[in-house]
C-alpha atoms as a PDB file:
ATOM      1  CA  UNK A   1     -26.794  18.398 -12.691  1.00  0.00           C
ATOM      2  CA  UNK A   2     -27.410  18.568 -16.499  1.00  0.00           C
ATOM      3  CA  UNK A   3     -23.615  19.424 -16.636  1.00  0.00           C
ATOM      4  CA  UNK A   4     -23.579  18.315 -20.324  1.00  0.00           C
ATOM      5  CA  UNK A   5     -26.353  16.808 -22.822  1.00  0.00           C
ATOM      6  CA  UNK A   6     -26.651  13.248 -22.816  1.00  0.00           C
ATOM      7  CA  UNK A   7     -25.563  13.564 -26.312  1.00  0.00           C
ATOM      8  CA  UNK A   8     -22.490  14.815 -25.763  1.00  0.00           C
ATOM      9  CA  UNK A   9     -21.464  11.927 -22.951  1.00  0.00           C
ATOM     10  CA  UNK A  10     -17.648   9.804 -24.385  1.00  0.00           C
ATOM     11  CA  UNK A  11     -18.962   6.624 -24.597  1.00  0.00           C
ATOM     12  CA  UNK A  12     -16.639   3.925 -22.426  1.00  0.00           C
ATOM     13  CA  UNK A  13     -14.838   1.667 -24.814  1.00  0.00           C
ATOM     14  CA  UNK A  14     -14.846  -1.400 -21.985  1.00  0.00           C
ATOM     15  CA  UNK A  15     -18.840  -0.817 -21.204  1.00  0.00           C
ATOM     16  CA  UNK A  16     -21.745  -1.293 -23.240  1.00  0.00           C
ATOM     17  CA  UNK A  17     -24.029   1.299 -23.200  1.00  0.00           C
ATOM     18  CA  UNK A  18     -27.040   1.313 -21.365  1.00  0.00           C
ATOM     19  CA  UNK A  19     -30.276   0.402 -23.409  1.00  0.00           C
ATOM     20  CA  UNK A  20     -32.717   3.006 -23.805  1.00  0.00           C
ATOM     21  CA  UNK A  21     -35.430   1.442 -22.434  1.00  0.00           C
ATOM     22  CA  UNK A  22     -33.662   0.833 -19.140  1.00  0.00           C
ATOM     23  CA  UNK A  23     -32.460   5.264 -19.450  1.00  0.00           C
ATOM     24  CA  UNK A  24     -36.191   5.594 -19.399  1.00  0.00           C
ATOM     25  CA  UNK A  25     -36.632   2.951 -15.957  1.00  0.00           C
ATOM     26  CA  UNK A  26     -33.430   4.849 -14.539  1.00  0.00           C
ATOM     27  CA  UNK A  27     -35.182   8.578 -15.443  1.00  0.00           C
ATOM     28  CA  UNK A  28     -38.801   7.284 -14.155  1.00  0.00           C
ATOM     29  CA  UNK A  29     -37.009   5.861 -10.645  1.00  0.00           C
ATOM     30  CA  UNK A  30     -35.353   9.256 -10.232  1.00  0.00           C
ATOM     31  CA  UNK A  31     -38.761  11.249 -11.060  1.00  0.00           C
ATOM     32  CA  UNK A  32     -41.078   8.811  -8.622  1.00  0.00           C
ATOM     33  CA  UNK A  33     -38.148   9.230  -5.913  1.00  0.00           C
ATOM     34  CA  UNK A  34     -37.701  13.112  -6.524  1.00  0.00           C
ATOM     35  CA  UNK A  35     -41.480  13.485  -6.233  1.00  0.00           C
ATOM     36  CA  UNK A  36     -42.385  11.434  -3.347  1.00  0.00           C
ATOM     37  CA  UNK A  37     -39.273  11.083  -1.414  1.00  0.00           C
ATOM     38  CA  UNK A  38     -35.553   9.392  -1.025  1.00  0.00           C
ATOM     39  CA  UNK A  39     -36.122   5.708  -1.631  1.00  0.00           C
ATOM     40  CA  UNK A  40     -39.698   5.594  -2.498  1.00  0.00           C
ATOM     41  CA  UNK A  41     -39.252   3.487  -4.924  1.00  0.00           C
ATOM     42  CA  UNK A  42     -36.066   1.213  -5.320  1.00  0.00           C
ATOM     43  CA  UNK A  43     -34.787  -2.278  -6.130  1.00  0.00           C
ATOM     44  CA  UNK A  44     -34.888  -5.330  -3.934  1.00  0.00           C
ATOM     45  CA  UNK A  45     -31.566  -6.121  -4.079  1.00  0.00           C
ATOM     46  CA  UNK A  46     -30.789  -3.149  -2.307  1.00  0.00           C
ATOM     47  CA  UNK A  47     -32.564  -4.611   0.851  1.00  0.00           C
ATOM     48  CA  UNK A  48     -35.550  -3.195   2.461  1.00  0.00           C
ATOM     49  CA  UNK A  49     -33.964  -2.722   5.570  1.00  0.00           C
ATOM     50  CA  UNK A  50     -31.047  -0.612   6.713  1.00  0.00           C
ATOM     51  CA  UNK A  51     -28.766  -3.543   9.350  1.00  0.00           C
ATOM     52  CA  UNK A  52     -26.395  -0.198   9.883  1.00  0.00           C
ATOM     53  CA  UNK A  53     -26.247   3.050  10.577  1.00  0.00           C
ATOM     54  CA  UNK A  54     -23.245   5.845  11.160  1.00  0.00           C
ATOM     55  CA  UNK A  55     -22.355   6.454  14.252  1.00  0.00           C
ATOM     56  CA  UNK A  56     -22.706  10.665  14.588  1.00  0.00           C
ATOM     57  CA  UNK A  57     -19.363  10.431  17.042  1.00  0.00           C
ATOM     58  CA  UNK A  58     -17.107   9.236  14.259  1.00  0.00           C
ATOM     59  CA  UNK A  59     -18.353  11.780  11.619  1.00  0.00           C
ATOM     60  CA  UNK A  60     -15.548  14.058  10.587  1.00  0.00           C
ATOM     61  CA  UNK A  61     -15.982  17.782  10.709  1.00  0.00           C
ATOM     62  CA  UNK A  62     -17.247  19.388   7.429  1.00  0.00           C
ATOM     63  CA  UNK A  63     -14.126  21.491   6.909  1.00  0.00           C
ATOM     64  CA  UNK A  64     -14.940  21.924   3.508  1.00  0.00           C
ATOM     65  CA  UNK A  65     -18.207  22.304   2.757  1.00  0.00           C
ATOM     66  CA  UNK A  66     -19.185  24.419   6.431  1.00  0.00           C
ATOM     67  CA  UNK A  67     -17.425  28.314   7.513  1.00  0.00           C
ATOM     68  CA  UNK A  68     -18.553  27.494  11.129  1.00  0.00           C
ATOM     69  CA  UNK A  69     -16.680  24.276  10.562  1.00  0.00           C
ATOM     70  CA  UNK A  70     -13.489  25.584   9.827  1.00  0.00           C
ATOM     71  CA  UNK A  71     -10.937  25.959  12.851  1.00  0.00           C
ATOM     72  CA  UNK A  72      -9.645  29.240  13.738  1.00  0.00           C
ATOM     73  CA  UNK A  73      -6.546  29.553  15.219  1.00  0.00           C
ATOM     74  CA  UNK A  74      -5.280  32.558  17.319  1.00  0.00           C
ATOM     75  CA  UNK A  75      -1.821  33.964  17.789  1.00  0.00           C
ATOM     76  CA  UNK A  76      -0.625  34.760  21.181  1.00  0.00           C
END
């Protein structure tokens, strides 16, 4: 969301920062994905096949993030 610069990111003292050469992967991933579609391009050892899937019945309302969502209550 380009929030801040990458310059200005605080650095984690219990994690080592990511190589640059692995940013640039990361950045060319994204750009590949962005371009061509969601999971284009991704790693194996995310599996190339999805076992699961949500069931739509369980989904919670979008209370939040939806005005038709929210529930309107009348007084009698």
């Amino acid at each position: 969301m380009n929030i801040t610069p990458e310059t200005s990111v605080q650095e984690n003292l219990f994690i080592e920062p990511v190589p640059a050469h692995q940013q640039q992967l990361m950045k060319t991933l994204d750009l590949i994905n962005h371009r061509f579609g969601r999971n284009t391009v991704k790693f194996a050892s995310s599996g190339v096949g999805q076992e699961w899937k949500m069931k739509q019945e369980h989904k919670s309302p979008s209370y939040t993030t939806r005005w038709n969502d929210i529930p309107v209550v009348k007084a009698i």
